[in-house]
Protein backbone atom coordinates (compact mmCIF):
# COMPACT_ATOMS: atom_id res chain seq x y z
CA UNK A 1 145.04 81.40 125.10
CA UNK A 2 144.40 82.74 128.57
CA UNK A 3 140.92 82.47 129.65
CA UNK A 4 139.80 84.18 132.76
CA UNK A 5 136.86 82.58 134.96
CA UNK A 6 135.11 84.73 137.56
CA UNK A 7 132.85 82.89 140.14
CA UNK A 8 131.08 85.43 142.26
CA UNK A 9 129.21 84.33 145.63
CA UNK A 10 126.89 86.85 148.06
CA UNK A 11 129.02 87.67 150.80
CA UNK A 12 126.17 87.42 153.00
CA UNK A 13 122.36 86.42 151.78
CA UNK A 14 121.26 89.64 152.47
CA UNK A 15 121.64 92.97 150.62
CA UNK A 16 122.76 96.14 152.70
CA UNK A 17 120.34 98.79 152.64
CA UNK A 18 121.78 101.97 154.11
CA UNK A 19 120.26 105.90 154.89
CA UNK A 20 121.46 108.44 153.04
CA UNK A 21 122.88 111.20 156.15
CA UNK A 22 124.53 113.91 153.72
CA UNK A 23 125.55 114.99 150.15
CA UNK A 24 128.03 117.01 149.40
CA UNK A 25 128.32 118.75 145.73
CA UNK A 26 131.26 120.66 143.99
CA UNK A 27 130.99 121.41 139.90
CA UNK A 28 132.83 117.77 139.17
CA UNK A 29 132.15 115.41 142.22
CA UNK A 30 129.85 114.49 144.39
CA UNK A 31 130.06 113.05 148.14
CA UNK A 32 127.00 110.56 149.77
CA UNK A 33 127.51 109.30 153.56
CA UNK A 34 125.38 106.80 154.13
CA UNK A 35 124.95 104.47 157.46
CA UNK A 36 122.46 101.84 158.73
CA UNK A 37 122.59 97.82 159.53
CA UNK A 38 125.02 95.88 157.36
CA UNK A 39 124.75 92.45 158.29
CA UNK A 40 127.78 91.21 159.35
CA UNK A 41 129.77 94.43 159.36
CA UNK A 42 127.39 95.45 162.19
CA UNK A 43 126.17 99.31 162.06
CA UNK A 44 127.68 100.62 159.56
CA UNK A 45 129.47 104.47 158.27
CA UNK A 46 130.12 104.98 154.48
CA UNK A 47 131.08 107.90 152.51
CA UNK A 48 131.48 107.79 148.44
CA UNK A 49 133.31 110.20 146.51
CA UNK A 50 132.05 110.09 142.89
CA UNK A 51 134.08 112.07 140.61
CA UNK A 52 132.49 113.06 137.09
CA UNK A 53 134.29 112.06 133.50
CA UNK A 54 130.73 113.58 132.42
CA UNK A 55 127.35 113.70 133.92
CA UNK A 56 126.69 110.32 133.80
CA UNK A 57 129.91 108.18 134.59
CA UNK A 58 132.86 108.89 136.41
CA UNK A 59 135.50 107.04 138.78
CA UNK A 60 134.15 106.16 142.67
CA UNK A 61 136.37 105.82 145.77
CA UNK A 62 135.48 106.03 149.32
CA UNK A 63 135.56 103.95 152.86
CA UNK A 64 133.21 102.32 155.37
CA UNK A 65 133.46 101.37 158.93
CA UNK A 66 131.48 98.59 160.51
CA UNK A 67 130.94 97.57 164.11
CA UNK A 68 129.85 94.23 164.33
CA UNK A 69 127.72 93.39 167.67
CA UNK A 70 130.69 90.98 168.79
CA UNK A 71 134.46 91.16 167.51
CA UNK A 72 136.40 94.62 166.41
CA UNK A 73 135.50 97.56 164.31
CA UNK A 74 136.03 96.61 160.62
CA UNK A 75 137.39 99.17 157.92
CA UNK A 76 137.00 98.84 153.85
CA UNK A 77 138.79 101.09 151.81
CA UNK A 78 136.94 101.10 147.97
CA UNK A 79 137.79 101.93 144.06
CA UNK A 80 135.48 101.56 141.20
CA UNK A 81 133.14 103.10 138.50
CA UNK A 82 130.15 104.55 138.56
CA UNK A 83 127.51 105.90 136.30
CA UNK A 84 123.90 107.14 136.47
CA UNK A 85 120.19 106.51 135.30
CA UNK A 86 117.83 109.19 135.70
CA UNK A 87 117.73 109.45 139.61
CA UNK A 88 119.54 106.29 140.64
CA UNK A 89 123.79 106.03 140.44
CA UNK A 90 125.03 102.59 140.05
CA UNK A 91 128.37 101.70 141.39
CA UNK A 92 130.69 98.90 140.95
CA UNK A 93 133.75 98.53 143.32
CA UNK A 94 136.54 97.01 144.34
CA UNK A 95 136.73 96.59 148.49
CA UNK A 96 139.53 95.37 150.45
CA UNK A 97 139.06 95.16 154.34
CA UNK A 98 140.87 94.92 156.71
CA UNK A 99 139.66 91.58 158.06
CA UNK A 100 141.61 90.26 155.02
CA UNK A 101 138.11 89.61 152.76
CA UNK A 102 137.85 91.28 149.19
CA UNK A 103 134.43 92.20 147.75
CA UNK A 104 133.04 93.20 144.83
CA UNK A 105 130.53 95.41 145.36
CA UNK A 106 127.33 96.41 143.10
CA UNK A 107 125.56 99.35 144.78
CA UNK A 108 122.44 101.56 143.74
CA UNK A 109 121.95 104.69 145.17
CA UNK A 110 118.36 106.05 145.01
CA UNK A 111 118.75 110.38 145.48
CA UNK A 112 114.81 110.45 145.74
CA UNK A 113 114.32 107.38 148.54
CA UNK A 114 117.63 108.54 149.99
CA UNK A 115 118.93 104.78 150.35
CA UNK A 116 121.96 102.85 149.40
CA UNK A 117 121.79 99.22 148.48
CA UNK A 118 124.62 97.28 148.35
CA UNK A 119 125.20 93.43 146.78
CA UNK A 120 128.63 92.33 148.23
CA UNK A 121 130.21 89.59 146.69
CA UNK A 122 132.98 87.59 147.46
CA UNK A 123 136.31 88.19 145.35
CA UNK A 124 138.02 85.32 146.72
CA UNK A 125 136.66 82.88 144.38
CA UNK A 126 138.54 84.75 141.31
CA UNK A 127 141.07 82.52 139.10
CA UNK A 128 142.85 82.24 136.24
CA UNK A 129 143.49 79.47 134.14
CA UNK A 130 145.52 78.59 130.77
């Protein structure tokens, strides 16, 4: 029997809270850039593509760039799923940057306060055992 053990850590104490700057609609997807402070990613740029199995839920991709007060520009490429309550959209990801760090990500997006709040966690941490 294969048992799998997932240990997840705050990447930084701190949750991102980011501005919603545009939205972009088509009849199955949806597009939110978002920027603000992000901790240790510096001022950060975000888009999210959110593409629709129904209404509700659908598949989420998208990338970010951060620029950190000292050190380089950092860039996250992201994958997950996504689905909706009333007027907030709830996403959980998959980010790998290019710093070499993995998150996992849990974000809410709140359409009527216009913010984005993301919760990364750390994905190094993840292990399996027999």
């Amino acid at each position: 029997m294969i048992s799998f053990h997932m240990k997840l850590l705050q990447r930084q104490v701190d949750d991102i809270e980011l501005t919603i700057t545009s939205v972009n609609l088509s009849s199955d997807s949806l597009e939110i850039t978002a920027s603000g402070p992000a901790g240790i990613y510096g001022n950060a740029f975000c888009s999210y593509a959110l593409e629709s199995f129904d209404e509700d839920s659908g598949f989420s991709y998208g990338c970010g760039r951060g620029f950190p007060d000292e050190g380089s520009m950092v860039t996250g490429n992201f994958a997950g799923l996504w689905r909706r309550d009333g007027n907030k959209i709830e996403i959980k990801q998959v980010v790998d940057i290019d710093n070499g760090t993995q998150n996992l990500d849990v974000i809410t997006i709140d359409m009527h306060a216009k913010t984005v709040l993301i919760r990364p966690y750390i994905l190094d941490t993840v292990t399996l055992s027999a």
